[in-house]
N, C-alpha and C. Protein backbone atom coordinates (compact mmCIF):
# COMPACT_ATOMS: atom_id res chain seq x y z
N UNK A 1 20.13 7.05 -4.09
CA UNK A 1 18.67 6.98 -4.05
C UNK A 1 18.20 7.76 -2.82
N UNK A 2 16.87 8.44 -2.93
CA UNK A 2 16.27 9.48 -1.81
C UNK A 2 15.51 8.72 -0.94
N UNK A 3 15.37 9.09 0.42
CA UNK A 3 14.74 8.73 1.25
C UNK A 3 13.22 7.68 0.65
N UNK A 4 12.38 9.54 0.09
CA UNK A 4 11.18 8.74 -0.24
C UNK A 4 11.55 7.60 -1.63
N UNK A 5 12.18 7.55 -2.36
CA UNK A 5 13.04 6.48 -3.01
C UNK A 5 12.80 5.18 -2.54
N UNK A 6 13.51 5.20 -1.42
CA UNK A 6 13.53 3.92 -0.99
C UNK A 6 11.97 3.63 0.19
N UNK A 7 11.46 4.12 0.45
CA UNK A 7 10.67 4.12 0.94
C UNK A 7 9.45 3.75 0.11
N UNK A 8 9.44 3.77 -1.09
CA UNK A 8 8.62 3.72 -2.49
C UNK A 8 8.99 2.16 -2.71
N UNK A 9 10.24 1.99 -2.48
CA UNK A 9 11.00 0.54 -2.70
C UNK A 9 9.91 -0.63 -1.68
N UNK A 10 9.88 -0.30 -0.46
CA UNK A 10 10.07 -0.99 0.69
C UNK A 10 8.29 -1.24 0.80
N UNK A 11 7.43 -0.19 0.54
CA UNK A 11 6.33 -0.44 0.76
C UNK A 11 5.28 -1.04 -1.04
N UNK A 12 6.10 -0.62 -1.51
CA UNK A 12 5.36 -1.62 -2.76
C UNK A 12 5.62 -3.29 -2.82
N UNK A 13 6.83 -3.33 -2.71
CA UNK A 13 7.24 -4.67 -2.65
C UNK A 13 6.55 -5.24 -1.57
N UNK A 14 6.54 -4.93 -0.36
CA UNK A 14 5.40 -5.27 1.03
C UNK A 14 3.89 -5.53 0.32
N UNK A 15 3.35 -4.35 -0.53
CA UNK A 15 2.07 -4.96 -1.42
C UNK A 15 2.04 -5.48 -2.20
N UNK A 16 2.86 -5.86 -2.84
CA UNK A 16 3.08 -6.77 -4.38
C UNK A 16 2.84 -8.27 -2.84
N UNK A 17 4.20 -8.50 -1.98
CA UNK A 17 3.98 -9.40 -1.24
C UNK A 17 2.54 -9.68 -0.31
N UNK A 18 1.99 -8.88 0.47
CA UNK A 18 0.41 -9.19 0.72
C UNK A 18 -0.47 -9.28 -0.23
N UNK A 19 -0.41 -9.01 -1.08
CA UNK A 19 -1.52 -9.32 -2.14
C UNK A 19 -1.23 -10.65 -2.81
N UNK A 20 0.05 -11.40 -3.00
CA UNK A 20 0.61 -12.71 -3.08
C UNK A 20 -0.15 -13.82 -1.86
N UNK A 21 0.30 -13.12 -0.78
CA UNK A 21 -0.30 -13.81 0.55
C UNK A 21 -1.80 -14.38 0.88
N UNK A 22 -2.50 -12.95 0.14
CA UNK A 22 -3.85 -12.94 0.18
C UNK A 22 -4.06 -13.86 -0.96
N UNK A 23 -3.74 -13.97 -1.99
CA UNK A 23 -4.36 -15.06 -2.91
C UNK A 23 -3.71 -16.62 -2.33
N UNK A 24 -2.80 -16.81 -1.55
CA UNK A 24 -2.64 -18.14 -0.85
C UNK A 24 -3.45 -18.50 -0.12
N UNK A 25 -3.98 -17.40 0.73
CA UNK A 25 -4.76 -17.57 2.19
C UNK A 25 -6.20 -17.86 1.11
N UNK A 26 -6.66 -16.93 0.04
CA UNK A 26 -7.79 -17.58 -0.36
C UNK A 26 -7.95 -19.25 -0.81
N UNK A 27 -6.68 -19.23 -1.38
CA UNK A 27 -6.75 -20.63 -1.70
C UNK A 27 -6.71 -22.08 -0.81
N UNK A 28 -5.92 -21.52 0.20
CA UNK A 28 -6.49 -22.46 1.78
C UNK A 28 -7.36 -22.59 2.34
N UNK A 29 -8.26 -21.21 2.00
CA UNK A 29 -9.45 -21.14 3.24
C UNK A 29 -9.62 -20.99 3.82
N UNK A 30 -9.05 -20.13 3.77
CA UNK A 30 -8.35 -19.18 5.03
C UNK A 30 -9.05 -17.65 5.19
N UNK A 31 -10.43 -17.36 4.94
CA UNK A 31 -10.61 -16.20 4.30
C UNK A 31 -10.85 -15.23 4.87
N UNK A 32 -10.88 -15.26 6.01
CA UNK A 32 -10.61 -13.93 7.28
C UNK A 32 -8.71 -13.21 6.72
N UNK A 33 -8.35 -13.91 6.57
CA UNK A 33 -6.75 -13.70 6.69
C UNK A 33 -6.87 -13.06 4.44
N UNK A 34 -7.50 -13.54 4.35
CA UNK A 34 -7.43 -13.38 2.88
C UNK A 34 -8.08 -11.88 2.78
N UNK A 35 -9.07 -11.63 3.24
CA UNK A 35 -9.80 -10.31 3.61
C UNK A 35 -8.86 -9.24 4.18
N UNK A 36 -7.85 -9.88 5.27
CA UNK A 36 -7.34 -8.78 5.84
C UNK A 36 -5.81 -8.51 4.96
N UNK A 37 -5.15 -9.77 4.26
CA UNK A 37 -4.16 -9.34 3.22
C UNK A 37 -4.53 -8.47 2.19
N UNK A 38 -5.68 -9.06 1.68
CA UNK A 38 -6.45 -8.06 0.33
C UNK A 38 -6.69 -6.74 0.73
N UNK A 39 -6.95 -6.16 1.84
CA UNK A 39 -6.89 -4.81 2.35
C UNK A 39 -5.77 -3.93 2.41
N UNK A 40 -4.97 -4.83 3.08
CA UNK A 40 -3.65 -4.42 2.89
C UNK A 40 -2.80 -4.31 1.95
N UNK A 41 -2.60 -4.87 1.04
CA UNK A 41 -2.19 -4.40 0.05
C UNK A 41 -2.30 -3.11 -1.10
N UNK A 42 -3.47 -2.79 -1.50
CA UNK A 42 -3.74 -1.58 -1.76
C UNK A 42 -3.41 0.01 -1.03
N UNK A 43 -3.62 -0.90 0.79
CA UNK A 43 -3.21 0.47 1.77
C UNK A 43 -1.40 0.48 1.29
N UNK A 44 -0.76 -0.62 1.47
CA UNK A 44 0.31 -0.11 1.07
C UNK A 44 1.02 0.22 -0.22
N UNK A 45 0.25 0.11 -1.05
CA UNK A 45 0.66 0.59 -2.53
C UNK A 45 0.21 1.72 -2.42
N UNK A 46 -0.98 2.44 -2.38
CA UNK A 46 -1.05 3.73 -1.98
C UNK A 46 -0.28 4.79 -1.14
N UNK A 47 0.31 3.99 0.00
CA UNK A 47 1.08 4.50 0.34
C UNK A 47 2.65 5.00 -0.02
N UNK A 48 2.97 3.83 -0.87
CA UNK A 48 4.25 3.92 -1.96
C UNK A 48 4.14 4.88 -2.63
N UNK A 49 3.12 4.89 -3.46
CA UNK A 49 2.57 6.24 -4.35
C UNK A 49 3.15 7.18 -3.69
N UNK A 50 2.50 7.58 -2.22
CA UNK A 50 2.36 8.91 -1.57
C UNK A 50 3.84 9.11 -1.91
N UNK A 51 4.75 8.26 -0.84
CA UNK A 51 6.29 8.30 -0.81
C UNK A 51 6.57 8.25 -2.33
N UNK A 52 6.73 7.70 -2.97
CA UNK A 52 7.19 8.36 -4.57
C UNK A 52 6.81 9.75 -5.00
N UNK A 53 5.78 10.08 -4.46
CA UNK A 53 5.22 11.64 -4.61
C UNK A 53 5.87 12.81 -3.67
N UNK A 54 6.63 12.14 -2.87
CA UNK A 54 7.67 13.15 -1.55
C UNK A 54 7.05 13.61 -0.59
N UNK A 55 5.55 12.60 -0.18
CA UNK A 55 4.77 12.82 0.69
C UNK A 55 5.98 11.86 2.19
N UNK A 56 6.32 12.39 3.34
CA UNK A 56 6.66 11.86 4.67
C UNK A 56 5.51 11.65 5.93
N UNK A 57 6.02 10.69 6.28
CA UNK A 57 5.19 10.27 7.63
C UNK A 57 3.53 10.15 7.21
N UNK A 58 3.26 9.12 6.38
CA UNK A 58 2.03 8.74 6.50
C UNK A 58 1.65 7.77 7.42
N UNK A 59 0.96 8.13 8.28
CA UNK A 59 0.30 7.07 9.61
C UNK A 59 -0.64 6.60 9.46
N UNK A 60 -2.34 6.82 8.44
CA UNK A 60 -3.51 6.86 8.27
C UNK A 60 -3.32 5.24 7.83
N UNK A 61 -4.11 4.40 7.96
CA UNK A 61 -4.52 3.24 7.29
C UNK A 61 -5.83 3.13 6.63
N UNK A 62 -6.35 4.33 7.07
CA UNK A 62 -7.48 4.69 5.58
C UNK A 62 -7.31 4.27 4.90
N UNK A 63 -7.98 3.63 3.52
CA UNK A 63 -7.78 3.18 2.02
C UNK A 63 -8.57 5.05 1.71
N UNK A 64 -9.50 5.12 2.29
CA UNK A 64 -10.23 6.36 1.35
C UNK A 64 -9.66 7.68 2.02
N UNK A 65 -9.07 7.64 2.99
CA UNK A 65 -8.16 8.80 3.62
C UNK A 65 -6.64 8.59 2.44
N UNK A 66 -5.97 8.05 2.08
CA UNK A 66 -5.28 7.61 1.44
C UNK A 66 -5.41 8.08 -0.64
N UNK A 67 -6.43 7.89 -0.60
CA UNK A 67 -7.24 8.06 -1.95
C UNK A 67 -7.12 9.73 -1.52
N UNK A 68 -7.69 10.30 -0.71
CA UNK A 68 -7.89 11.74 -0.89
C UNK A 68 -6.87 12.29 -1.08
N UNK A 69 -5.66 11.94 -0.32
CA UNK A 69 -4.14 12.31 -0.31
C UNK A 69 -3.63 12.26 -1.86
N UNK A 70 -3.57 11.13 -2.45
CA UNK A 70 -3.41 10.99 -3.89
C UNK A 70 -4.03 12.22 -4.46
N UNK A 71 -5.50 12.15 -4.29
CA UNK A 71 -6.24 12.56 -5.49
C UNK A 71 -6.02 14.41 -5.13
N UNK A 72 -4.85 14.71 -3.98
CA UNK A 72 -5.01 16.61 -3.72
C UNK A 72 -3.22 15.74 -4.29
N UNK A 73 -2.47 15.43 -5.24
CA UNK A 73 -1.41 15.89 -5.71
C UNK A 73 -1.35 16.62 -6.76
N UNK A 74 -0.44 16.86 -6.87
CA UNK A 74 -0.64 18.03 -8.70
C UNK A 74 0.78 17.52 -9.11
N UNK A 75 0.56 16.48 -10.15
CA UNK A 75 1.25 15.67 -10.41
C UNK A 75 1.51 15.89 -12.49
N UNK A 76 2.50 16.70 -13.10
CA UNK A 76 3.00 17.02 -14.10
C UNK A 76 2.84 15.90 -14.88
């Protein structure tokens, strides 16, 4: 398996898991913490994307810096 491979591995599963988190924290009442899981998760599924796409070293935590990156691939 390739770098961005596993790197595709490591950060989806991280958002599949915060977005799990975030629906606990809503359900406690917790909803500062629920706000900031629910954010996060999308940043890092997007970011999986990138790395499945053979994009390296994404630093941005943009959601819409992130979106632009996606949306300039040229993807077959």
């Amino acid at each position: 398996m390739n770098n961005n491979q596993n790197e595709f591995n490591l950060w989806i599963s991280q958002a599949k898991f915060d977005l799990q988190a975030a629906k606990a924290s809503l359900t406690a009442g917790n909803y500062e913490w629920a706000c900031f899981q629910a954010q996060q998760s999308p940043e890092k599924a997007l970011k999986a994307y990138l790395y499945l796409h053979g994009k390296r070293l994404i630093i941005t935590h943009s959601i819409n810096k992130l979106l632009q990156d996606v949306a300039k691939l040229k993807i077959n």
